[in-house]
Protein backbone atom coordinates (compact mmCIF):
# COMPACT_ATOMS: atom_id res chain seq x y z
CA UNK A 1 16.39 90.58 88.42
CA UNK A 2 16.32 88.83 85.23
CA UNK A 3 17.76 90.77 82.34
CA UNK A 4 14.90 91.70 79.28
CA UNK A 5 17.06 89.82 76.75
CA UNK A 6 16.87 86.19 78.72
CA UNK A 7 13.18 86.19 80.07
CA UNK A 8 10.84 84.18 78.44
CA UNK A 9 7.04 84.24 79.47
CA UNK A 10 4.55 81.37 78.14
CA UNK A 11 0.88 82.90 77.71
CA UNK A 12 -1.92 80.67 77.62
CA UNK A 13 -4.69 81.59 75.48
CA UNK A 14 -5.22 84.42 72.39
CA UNK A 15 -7.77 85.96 73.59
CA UNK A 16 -8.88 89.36 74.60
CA UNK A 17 -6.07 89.15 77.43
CA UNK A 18 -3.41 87.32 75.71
CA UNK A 19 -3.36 88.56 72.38
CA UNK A 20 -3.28 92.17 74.05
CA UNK A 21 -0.20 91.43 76.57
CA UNK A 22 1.42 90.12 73.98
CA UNK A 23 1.37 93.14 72.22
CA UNK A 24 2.85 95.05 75.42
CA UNK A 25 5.45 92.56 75.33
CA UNK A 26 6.55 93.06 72.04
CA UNK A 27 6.65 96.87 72.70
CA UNK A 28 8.93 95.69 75.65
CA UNK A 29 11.30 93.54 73.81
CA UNK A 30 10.41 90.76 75.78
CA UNK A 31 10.38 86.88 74.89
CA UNK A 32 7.45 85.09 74.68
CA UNK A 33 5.57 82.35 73.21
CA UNK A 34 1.21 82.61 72.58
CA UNK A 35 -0.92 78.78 72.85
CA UNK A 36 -4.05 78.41 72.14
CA UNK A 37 -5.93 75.45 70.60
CA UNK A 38 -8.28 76.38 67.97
CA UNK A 39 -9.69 79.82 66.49
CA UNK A 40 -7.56 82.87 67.75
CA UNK A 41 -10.02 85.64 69.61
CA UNK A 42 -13.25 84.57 69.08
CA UNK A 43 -14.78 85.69 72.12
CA UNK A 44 -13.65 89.61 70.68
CA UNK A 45 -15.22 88.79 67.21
CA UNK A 46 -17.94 87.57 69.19
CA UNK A 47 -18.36 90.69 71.07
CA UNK A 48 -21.39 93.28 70.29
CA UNK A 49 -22.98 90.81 67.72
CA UNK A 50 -19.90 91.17 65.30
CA UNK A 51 -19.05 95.12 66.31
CA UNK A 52 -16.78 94.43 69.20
CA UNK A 53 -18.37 95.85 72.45
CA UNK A 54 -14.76 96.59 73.28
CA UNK A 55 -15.34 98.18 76.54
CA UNK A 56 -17.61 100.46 78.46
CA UNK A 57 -16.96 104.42 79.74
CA UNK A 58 -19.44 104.06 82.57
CA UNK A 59 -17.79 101.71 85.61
CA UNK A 60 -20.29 100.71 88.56
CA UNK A 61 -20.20 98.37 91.06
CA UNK A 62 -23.01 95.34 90.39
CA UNK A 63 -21.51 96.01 86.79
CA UNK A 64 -18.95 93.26 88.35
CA UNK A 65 -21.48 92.20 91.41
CA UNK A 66 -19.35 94.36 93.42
CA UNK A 67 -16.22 91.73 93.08
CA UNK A 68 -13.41 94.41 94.65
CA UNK A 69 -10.79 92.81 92.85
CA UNK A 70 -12.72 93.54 89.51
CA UNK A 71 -13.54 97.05 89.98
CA UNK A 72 -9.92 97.74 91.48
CA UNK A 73 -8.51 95.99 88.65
CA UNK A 74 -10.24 98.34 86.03
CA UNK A 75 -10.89 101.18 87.73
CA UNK A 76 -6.96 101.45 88.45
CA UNK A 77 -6.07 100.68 84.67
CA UNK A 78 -8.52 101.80 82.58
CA UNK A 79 -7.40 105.20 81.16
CA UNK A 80 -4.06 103.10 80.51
CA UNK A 81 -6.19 100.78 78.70
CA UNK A 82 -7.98 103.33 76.84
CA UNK A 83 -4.45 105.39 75.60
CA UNK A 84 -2.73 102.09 74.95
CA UNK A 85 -6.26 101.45 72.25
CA UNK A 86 -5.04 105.18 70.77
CA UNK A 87 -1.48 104.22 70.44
CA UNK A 88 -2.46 100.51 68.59
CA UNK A 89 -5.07 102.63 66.20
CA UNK A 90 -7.91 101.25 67.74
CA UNK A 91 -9.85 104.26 67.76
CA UNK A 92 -13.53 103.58 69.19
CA UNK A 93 -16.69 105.69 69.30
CA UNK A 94 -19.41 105.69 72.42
CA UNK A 95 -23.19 105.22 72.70
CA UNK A 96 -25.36 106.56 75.44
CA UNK A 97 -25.02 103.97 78.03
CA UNK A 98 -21.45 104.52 77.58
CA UNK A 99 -20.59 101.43 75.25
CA UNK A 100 -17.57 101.58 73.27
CA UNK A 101 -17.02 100.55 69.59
CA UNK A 102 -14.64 100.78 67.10
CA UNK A 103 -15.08 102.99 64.73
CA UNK A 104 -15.51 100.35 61.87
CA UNK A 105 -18.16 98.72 64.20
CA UNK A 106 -16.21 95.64 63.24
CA UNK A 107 -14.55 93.25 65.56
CA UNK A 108 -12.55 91.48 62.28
CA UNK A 109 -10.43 94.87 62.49
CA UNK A 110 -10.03 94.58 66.16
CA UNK A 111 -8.61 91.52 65.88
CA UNK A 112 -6.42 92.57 62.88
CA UNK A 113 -5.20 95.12 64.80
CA UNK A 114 -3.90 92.94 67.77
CA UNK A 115 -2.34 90.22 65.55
CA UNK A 116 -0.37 92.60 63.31
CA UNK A 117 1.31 93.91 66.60
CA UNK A 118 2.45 90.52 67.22
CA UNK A 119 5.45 88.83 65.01
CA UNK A 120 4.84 85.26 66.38
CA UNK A 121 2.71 82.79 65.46
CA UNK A 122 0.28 81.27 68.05
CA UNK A 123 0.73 77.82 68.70
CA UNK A 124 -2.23 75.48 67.96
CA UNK A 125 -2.57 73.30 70.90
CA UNK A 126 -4.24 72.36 73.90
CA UNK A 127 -2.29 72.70 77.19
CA UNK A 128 -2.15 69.40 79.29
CA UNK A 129 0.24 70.42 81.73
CA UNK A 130 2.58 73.53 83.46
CA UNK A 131 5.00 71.84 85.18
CA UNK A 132 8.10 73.57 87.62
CA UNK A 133 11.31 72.63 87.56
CA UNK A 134 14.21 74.55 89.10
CA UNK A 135 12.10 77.56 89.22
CA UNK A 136 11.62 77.51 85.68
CA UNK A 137 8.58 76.23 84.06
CA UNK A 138 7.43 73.75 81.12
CA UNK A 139 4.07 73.58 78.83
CA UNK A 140 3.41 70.37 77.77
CA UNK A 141 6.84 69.31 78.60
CA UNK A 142 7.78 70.18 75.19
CA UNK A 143 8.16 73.92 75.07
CA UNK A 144 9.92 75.77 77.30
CA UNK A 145 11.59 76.92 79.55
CA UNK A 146 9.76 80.08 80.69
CA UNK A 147 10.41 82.52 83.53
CA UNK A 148 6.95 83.54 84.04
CA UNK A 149 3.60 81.71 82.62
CA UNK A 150 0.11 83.25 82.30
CA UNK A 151 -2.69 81.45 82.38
CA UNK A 152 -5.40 83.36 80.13
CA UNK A 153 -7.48 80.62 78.55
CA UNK A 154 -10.96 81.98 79.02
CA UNK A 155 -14.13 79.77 79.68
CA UNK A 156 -15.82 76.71 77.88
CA UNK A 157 -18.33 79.73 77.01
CA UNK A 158 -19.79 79.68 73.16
CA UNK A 159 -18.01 76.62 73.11
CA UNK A 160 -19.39 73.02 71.57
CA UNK A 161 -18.78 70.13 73.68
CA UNK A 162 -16.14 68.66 74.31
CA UNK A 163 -14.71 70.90 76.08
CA UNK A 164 -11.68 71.93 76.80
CA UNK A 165 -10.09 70.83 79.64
CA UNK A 166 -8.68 72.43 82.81
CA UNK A 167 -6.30 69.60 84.36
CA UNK A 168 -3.05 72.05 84.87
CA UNK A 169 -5.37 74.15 87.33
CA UNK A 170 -5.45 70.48 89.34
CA UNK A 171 -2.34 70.02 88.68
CA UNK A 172 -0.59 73.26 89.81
CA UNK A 173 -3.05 72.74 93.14
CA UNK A 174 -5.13 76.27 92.02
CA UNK A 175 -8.93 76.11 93.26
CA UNK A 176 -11.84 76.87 91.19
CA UNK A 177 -15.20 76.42 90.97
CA UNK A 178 -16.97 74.81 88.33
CA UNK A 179 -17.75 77.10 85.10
CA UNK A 180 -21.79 77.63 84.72
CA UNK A 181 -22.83 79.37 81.46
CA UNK A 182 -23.55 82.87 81.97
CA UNK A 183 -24.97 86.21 79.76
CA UNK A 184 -27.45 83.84 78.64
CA UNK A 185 -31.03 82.80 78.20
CA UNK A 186 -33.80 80.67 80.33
CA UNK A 187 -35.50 77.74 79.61
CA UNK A 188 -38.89 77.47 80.70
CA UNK A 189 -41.82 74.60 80.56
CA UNK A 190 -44.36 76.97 80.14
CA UNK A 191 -45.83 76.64 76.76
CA UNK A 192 -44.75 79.28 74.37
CA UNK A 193 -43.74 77.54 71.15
CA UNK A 194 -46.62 80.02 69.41
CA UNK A 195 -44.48 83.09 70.58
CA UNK A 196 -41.26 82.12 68.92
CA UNK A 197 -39.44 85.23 67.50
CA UNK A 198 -41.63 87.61 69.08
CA UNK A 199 -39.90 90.88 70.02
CA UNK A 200 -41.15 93.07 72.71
CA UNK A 201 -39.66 95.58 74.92
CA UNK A 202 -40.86 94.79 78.90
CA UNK A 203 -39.77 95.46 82.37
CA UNK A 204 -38.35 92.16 83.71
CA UNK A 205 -38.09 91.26 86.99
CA UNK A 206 -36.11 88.29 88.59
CA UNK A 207 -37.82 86.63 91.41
CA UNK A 208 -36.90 83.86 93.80
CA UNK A 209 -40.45 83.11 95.78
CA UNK A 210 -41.25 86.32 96.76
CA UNK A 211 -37.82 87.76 96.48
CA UNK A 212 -36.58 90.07 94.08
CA UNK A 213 -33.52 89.72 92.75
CA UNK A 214 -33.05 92.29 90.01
CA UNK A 215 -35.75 94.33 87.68
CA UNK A 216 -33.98 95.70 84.24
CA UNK A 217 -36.13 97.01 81.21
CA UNK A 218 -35.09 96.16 77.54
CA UNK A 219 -35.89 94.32 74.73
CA UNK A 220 -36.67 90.23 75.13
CA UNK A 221 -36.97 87.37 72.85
CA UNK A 222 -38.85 85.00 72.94
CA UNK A 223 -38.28 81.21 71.77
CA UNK A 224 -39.66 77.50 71.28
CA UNK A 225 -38.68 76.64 75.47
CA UNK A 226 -37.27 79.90 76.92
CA UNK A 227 -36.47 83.60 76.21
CA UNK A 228 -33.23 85.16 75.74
CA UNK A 229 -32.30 89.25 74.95
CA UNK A 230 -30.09 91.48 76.03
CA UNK A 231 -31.74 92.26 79.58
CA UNK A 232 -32.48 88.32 79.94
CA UNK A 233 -28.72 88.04 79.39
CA UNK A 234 -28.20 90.11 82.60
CA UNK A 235 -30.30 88.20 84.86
CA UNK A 236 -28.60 85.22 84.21
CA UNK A 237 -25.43 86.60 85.56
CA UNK A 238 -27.71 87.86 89.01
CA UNK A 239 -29.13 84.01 88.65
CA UNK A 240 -25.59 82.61 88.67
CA UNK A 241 -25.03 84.62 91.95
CA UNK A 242 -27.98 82.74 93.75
CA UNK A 243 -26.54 80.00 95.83
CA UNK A 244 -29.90 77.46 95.01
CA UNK A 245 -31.69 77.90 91.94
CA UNK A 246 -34.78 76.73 92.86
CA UNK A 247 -38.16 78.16 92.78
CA UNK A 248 -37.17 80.99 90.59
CA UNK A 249 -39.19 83.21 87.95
CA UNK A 250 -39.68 85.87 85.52
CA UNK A 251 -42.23 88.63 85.67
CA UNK A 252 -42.66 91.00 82.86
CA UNK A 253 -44.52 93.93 82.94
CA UNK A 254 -45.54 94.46 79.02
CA UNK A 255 -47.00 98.35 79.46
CA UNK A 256 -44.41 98.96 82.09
CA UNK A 257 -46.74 99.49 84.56
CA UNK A 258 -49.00 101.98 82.43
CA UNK A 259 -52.51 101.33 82.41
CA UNK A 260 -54.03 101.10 78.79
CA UNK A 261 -57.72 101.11 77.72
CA UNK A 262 -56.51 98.09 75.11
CA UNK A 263 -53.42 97.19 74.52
CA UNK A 264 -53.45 95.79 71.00
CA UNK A 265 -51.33 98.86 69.83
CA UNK A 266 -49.20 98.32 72.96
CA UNK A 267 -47.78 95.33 72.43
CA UNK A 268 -46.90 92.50 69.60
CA UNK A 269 -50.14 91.24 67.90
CA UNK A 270 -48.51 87.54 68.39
CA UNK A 271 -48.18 88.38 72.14
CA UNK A 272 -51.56 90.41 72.49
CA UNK A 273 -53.81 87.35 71.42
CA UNK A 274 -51.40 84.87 73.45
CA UNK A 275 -51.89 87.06 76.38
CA UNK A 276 -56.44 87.54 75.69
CA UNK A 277 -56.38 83.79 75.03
CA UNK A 278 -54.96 82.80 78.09
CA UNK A 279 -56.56 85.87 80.76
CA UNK A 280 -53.12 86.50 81.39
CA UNK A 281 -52.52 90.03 83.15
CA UNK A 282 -49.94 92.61 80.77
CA UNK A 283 -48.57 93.64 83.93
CA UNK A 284 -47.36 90.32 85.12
CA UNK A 285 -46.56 87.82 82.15
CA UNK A 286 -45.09 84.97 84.35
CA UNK A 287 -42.42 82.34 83.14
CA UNK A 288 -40.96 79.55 85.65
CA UNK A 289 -37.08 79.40 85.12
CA UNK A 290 -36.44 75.77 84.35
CA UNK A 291 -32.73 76.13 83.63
CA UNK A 292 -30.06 77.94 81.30
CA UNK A 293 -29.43 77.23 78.15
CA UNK A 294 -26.05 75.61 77.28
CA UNK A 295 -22.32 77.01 77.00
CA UNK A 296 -22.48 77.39 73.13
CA UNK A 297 -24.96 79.53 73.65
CA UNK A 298 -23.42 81.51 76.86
CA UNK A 299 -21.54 85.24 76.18
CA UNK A 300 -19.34 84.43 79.31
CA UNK A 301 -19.38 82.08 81.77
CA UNK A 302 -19.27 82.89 86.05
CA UNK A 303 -16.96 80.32 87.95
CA UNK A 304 -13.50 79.77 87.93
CA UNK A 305 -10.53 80.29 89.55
CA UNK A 306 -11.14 81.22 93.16
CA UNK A 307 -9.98 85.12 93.48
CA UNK A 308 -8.83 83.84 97.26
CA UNK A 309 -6.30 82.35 95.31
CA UNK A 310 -4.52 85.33 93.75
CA UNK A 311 -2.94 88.89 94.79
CA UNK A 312 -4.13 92.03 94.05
CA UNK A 313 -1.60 92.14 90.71
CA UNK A 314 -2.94 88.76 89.47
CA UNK A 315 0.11 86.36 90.64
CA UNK A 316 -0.89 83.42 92.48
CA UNK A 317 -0.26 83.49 95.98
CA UNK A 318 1.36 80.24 96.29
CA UNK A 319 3.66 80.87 92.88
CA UNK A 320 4.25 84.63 92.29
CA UNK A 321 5.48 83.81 88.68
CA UNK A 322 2.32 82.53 87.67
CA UNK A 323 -0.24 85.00 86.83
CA UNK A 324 -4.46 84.33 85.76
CA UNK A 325 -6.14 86.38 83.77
CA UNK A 326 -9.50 87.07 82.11
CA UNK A 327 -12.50 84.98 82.00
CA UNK A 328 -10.35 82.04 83.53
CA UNK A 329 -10.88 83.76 86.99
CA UNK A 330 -14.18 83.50 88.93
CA UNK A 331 -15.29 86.96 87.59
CA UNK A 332 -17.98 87.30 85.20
CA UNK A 333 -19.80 90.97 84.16
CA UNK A 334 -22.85 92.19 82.92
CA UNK A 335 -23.54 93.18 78.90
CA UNK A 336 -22.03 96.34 77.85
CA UNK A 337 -18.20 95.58 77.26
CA UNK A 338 -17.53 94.94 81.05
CA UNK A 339 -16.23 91.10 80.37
CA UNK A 340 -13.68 92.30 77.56
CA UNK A 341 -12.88 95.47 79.26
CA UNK A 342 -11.73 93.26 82.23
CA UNK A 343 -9.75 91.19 80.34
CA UNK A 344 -7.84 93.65 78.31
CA UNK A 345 -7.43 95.60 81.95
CA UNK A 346 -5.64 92.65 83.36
CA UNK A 347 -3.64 92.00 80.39
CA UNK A 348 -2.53 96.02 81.32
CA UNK A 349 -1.74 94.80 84.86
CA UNK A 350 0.07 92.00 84.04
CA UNK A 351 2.33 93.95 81.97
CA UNK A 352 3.14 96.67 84.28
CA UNK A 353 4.24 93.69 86.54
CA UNK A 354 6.53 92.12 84.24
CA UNK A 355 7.96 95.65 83.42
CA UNK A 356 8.55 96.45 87.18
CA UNK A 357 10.61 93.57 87.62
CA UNK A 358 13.38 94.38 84.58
């Protein structure tokens, strides 16, 4: 076993999971060094509009499309995640569907929180390579060497192009599947340009043909070419689990399914003459899903690293030094904190592992 004064672990990525396991191992005494190109935990200050949705009470299985790995992975670790937030001051407060903030409703103090548990400075760069020599391994050739690396660099979600890239995966022989934007809204070529900014609560069903694929009630919005909204935002992650695409649909239900005399009180006044104009029914307000919008404007992304390609502790099967975390993996949530609370879980994990081994 290697000896807590000489191991060395390289963590790719400050974000949710590598800004909180490096925490752990400073608590740990353990060496370590943090990359990440760019802005440090952006999808946390991100999270809950600025408030940090920093994880969720309530666990259920299509929370995580009933990906076993995911709902072992928090189920097993999330009261240790939840005292370890206590013991770092990050004390949070819950809403009825079991949403947890902190109590600042402020993810800038999040954040704050996490980097003044940490004495080293992150590393501004872009990984290019891991490479393995002598069971030891080096990042960009240049920094190293480290016993143990983990890969936690997120997705190209609410990123800009270009993007970042992913070449080490290839390199290192790891399988993944290609990232699609997810937690995001739908284009669509029906003609709604006069609706922009309207805001209207609705039942929304997903269909593909005659298929349903998942009905949720909440608020939408509607834009220029598409409609986003926190319950659109969940049925792109059920559209990401459709193997084709095509012939897909939304179908709101404006009174949800009451029957009103009139419904100009019902419903937005923008919406109501839209709706009259065009003999449309206000049980079944149709819009043809032409495509997502882009990864700057995704929450998360699904796709990733192929969960066939790890253990049930997050080490690679083929390299048990190397560990994957987060977003990075091929597991992507619904709203509600579900995406963070999986990272910080594995970040828990990960930790444990390292510990065991001292």
């Amino acid at each position: 076993m290697k000896r807590i004064d000489t191991m060395r672990i390289g963590i790719i990525g400050a974000g949710a999971s590598g800004l909180l396991l490096a925490t752990k191992l400073e608590k740990l005494n353990i060496d370590y060094m943090l990359f990440n190109k760019g802005k440090v935990g952006r999808k946390i200050l991100a999270s809950g509009n600025g408030k940090c949705n920093i994880s969720n009470e309530k666990i259920f299985d299509e929370a995580y499309h009933n990906n076993p790995l995911a709902l072992k992975i928090v189920k097993e670790n999330q009261k240790c995640l939840f005292d370890y937030f206590s013991s770092l001051h990050i004390y949070t407060k819950t809403d009825n569907e079991g949403r947890m903030y902190p109590i600042s409703e402020s993810s800038q103090s999040v954040l704050n929180i996490l980097l003044k548990n940490i004495s080293k400075k992150v590393i501004d760069i872009e990984v290019d390579s891991i490479k393995k020599h002598k069971n030891e391994y080096y990042i960009n050739e240049g920094y190293g060497p480290f016993d143990k690396i983990v890969i936690a660099t997120g997705s190209i979600a609410s990123f800009k192009r270009p993007y970042y890239n992913y070449d080490y995966l290839d390199m290192l022989e790891i399988k993944h599947k290609p990232f699609l934007p997810s937690l995001v809204g739908f284009m669509t070529n029906r003609k709604i340009k006069v609706l922009s900014g309207v805001r209207q609560k609705a039942m929304v069903s997903l269909y593909q043909k005659d298929k349903l694929i998942h009905s949720e009630y909440g608020e939408i919005i509607l834009k220029d070419n598409g409609i986003s909204g926190i319950v659109i935002l969940n049925m792109s992650s059920y559209y990401n689990q459709l193997s084709s695409k095509a012939n897909c649909y939304l179908d709101i239900d404006f009174s949800y399914q009451m029957d009103y005399q009139d419904t100009e009180s019902i419903i937005n006044p923008k919406l109501y003459e839209y709706i009259k104009e065009n003999h449309i029914s206000i049980h079944h307000f149709q819009l043809p899903i032409t495509g997502l919008y882009d990864f700057e404007f995704a929450q998360v992304a699904s796709g990733g690293v192929l969960i066939d390609e790890i253990d049930s502790n997050l080490r690679l099967k083929k390299d048990k030094n190397i560990f994957l975390a987060g977003e990075v993996l091929d597991v992507d949530g619904l709203c509600g904190g579900y995406n963070l609370m999986f990272a910080f879980s594995c970040a828990i994990l990960i930790a444990k592992e390292i510990e065991n081994e001292i």
